[in-house]
N, C-alpha and C. Protein backbone atom coordinates (compact mmCIF):
# COMPACT_ATOMS: atom_id res chain seq x y z
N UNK A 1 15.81 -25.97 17.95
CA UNK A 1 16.36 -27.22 18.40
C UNK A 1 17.78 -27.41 17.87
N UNK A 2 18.06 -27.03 16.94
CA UNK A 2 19.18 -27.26 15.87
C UNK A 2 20.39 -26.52 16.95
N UNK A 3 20.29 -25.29 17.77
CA UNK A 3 21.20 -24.54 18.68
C UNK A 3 21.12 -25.51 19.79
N UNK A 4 20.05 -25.97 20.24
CA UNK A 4 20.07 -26.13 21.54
C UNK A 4 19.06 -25.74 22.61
N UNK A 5 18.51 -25.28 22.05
CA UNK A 5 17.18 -24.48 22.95
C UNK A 5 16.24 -24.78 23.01
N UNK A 6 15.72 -24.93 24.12
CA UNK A 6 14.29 -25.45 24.27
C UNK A 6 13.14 -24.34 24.99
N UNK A 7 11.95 -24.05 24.55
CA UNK A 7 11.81 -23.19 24.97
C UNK A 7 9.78 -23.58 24.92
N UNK A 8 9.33 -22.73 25.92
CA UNK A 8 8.03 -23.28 26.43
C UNK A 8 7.21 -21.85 26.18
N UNK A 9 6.35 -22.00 25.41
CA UNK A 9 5.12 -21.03 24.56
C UNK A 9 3.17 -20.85 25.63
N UNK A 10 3.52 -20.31 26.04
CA UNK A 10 2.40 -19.91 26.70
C UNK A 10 1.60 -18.97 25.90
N UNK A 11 0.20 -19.56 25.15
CA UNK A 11 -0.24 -18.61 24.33
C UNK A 11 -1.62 -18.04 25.58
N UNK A 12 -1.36 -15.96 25.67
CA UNK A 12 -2.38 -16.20 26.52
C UNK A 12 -3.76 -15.91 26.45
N UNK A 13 -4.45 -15.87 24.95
CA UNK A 13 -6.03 -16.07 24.54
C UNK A 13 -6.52 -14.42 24.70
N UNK A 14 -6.17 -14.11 26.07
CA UNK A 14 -7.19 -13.10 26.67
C UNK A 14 -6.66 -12.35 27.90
N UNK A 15 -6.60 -11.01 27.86
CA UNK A 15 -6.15 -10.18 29.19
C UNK A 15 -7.19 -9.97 30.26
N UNK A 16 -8.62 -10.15 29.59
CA UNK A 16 -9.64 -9.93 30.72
C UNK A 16 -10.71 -11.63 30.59
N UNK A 17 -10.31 -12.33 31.58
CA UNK A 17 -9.50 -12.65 32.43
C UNK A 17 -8.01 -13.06 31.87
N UNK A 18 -7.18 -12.34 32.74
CA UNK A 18 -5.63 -13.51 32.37
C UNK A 18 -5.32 -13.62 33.58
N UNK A 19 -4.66 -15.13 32.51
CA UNK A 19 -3.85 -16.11 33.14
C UNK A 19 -4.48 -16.90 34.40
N UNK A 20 -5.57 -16.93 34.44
CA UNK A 20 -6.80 -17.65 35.69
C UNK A 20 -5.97 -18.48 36.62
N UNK A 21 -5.14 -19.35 35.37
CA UNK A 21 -4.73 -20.60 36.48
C UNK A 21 -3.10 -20.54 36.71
N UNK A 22 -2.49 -19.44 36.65
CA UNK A 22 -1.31 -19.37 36.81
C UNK A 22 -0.45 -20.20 35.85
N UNK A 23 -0.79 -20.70 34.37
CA UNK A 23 0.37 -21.19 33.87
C UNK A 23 1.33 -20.57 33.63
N UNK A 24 1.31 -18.99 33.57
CA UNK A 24 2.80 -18.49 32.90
C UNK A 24 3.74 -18.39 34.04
N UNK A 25 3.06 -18.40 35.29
CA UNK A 25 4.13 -18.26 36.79
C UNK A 25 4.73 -19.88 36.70
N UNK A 26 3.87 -21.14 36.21
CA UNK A 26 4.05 -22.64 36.42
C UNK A 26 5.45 -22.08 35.25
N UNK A 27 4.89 -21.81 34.14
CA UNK A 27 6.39 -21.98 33.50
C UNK A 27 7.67 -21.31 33.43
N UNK A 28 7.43 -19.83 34.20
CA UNK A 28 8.60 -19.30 34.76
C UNK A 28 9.09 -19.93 35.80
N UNK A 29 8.30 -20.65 36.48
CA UNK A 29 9.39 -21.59 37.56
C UNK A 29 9.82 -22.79 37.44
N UNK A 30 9.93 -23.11 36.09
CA UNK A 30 10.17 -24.41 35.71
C UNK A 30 11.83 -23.73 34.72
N UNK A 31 11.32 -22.63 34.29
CA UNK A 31 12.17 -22.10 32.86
C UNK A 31 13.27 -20.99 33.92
N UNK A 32 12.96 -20.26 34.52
CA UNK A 32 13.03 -19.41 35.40
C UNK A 32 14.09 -17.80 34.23
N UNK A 33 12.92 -17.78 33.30
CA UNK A 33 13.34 -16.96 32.22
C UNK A 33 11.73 -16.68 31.46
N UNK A 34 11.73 -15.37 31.13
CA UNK A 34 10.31 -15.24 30.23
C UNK A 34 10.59 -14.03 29.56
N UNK A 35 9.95 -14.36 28.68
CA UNK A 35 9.71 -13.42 27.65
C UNK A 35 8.15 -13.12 26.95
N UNK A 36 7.85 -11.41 27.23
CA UNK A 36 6.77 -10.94 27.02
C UNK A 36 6.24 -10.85 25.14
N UNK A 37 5.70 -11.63 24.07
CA UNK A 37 5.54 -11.15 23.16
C UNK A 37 4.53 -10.77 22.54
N UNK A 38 4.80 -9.34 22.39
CA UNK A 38 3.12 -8.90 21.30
C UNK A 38 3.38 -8.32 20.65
N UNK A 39 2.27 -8.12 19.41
CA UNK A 39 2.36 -7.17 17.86
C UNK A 39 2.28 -6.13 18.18
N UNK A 40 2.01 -5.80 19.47
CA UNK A 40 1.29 -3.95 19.57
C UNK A 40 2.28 -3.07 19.84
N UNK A 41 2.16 -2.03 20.03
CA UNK A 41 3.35 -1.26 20.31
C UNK A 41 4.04 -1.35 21.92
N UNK A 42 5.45 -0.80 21.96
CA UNK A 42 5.84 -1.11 23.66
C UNK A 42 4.96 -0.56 24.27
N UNK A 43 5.09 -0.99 25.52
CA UNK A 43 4.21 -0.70 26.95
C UNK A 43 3.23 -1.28 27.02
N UNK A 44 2.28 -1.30 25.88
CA UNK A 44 0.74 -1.75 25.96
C UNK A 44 1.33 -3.00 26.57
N UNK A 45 0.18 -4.42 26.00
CA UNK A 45 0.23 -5.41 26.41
C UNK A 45 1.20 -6.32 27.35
N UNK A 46 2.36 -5.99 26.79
CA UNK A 46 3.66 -6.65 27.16
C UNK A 46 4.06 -6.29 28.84
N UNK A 47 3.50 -4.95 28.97
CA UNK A 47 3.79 -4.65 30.37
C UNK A 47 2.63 -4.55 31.17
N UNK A 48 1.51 -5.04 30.56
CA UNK A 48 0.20 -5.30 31.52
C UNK A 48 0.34 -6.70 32.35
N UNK A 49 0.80 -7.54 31.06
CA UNK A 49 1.54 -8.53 31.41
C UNK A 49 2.70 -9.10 32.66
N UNK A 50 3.69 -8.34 32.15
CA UNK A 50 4.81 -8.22 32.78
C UNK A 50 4.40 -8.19 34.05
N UNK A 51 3.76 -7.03 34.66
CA UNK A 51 2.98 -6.92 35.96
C UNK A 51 2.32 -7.64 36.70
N UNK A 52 1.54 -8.37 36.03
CA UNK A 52 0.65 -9.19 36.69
C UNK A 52 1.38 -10.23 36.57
N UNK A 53 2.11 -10.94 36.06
CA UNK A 53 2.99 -11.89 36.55
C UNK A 53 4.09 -11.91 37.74
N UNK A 54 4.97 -10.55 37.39
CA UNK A 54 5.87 -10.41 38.39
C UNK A 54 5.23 -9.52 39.84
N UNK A 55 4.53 -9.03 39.74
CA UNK A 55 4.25 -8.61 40.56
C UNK A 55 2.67 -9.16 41.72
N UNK A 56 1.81 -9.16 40.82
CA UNK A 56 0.98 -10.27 41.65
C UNK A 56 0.29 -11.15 41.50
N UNK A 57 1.63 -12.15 40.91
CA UNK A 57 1.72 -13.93 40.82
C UNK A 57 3.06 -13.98 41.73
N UNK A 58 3.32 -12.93 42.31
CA UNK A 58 5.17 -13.18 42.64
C UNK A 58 6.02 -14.03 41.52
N UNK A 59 5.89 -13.63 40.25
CA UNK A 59 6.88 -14.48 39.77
C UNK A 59 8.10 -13.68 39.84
N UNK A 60 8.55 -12.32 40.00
CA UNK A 60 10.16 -11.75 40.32
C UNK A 60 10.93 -12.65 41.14
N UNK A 61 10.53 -13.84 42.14
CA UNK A 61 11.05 -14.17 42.67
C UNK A 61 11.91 -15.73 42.15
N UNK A 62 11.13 -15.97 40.93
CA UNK A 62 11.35 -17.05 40.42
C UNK A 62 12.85 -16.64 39.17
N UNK A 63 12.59 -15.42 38.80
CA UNK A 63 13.74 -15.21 37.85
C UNK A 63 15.19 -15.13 38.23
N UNK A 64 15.94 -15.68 37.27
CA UNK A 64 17.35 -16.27 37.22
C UNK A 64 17.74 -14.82 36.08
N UNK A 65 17.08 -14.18 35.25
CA UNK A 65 17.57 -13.47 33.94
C UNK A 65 16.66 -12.12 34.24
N UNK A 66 17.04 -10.88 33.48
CA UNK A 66 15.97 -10.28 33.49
C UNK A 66 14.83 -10.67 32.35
N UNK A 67 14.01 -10.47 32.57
CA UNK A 67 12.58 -10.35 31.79
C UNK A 67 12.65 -9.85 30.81
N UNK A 68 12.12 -10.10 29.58
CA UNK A 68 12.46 -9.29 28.52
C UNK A 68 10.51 -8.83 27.85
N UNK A 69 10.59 -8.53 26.97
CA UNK A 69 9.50 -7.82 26.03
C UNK A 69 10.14 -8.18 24.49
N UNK A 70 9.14 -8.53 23.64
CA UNK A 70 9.91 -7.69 22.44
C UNK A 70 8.24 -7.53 21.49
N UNK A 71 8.51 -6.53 21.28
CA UNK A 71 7.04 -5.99 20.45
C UNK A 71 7.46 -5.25 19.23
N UNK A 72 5.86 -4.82 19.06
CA UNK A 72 6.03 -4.39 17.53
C UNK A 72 7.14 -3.06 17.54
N UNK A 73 7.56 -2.79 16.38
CA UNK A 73 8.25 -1.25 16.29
C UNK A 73 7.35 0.07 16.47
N UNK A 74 7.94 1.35 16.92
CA UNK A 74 7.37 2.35 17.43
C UNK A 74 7.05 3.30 16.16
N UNK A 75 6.49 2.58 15.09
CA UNK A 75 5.74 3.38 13.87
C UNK A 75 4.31 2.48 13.44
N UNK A 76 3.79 3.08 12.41
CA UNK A 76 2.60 2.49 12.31
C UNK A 76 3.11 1.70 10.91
N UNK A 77 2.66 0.43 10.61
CA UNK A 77 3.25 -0.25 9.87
C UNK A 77 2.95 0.09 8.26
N UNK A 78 3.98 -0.25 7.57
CA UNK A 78 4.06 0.41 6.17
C UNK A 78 2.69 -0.22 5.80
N UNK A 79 2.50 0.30 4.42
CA UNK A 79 1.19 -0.55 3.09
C UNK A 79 2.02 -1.80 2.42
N UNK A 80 1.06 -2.32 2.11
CA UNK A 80 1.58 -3.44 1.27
C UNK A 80 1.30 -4.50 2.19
N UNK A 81 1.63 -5.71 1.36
CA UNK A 81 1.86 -7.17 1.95
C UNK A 81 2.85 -7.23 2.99
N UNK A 82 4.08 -6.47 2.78
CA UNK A 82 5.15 -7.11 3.78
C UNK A 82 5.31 -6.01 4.58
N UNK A 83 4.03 -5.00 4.52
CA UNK A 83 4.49 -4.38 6.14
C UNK A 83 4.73 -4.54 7.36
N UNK A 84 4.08 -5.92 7.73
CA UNK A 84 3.74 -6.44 8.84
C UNK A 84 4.95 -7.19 9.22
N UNK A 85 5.33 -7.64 8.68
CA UNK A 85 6.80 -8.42 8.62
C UNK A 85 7.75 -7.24 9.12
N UNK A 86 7.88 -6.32 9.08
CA UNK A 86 8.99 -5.16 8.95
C UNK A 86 8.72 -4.34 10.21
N UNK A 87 7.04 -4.73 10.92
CA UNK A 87 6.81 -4.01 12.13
C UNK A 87 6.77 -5.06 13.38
N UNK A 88 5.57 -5.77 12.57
CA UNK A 88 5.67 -6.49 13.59
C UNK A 88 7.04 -8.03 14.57
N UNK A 89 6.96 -8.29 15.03
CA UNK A 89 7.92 -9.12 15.62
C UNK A 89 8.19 -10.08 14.51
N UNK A 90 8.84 -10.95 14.09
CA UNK A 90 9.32 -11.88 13.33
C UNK A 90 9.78 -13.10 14.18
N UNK A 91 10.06 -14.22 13.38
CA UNK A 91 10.69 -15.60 14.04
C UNK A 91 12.17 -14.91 14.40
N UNK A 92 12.79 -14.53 13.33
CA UNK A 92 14.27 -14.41 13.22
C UNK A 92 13.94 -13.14 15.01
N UNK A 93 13.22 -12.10 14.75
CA UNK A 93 13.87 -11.22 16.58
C UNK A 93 13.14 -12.39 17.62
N UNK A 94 12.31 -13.03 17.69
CA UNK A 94 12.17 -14.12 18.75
C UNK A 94 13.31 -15.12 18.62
N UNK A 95 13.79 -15.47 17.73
CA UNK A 95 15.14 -16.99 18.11
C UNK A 95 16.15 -15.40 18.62
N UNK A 96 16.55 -14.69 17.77
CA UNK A 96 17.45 -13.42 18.40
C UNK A 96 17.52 -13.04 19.76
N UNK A 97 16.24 -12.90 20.08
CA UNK A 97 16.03 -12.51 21.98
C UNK A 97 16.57 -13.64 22.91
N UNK A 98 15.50 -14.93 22.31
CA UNK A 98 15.93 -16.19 23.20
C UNK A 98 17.17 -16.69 23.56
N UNK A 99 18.03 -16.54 22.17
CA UNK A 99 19.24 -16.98 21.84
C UNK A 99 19.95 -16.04 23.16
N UNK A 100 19.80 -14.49 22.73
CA UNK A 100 20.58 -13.08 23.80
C UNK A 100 20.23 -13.99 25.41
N UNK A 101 18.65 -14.66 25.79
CA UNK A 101 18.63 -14.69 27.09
C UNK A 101 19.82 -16.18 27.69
N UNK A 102 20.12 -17.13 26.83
CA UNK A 102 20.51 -18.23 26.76
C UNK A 102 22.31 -18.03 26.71
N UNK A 103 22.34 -17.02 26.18
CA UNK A 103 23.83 -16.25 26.24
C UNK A 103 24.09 -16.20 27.05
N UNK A 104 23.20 -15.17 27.96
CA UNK A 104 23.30 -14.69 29.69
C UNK A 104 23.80 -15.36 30.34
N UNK A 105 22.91 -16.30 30.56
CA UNK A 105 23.06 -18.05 31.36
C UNK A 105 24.37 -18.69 31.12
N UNK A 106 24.73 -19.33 29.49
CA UNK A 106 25.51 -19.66 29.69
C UNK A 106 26.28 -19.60 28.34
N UNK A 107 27.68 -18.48 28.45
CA UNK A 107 28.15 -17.53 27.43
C UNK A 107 28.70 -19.02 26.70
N UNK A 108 29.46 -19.93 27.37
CA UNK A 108 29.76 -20.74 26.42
C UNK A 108 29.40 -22.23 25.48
N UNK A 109 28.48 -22.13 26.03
CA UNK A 109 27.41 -23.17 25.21
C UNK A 109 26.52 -22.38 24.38
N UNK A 110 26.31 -21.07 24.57
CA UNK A 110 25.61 -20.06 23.57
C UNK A 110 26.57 -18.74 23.27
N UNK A 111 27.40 -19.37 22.12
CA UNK A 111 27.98 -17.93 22.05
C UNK A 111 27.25 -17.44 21.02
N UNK A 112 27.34 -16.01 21.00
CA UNK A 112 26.74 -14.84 20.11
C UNK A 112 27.61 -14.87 18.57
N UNK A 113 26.10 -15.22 17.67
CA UNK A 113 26.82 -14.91 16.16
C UNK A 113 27.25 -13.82 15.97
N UNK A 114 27.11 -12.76 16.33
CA UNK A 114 26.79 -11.31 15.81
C UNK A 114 26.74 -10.38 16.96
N UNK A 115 26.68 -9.29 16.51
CA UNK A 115 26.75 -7.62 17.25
C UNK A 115 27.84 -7.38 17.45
């Protein structure tokens, strides 16, 4: 909130059945921006996902941005307490992504801290 961003969380419980009642297509056409997030590694979830939304919910037709993903990293996560932190997704790469898609849109009400 503190940037400016508002942003709408579709948690989705379960892949068998998903998404029954079409909320994540209701909120890509309200947001007309989404973002895929899971702990698991790329491809799995994120693009089972991805699919069945854009492709048969027709939501490709609703997007303004491309689609993004952001998942866990492509190793198996260290030992310890703070492995999970270091693999899996964090707050800081979700505000990071959102922030990158909000850039897109509109470079000067969201300019980029960094890269």
């Amino acid at each position: 909130q503190r940037v400016g961003v508002e942003v709408e969380v579709v948690d989705v419980q379960s892949l068998l059945p998903f998404d029954r009642y079409g909320r994540i297509l209701q909120s890509l056409q309200k947001t007309s921006r989404i973002l895929f997030l899971d702990e698991d590694v790329p491809g799995g979830t994120t693009a089972y996902m991805m699919q069945h939304v854009l492709e048969k919910q027709g939501g490709f037709w609703w997007l303004d941005a491309e689609p993004r993903t952001l998942t866990a990293k492509e190793h198996r996560p260290a030992y310890g307490s703070d492995g999970s932190y270091f693999s899996k997704p964090n707050v800081e790469e979700v505000f990071d992504v959102v922030y990158e898609m909000m850039h897109e849109a509109d470079p000067s009400r969201y300019p980029l801290f960094y890269k």
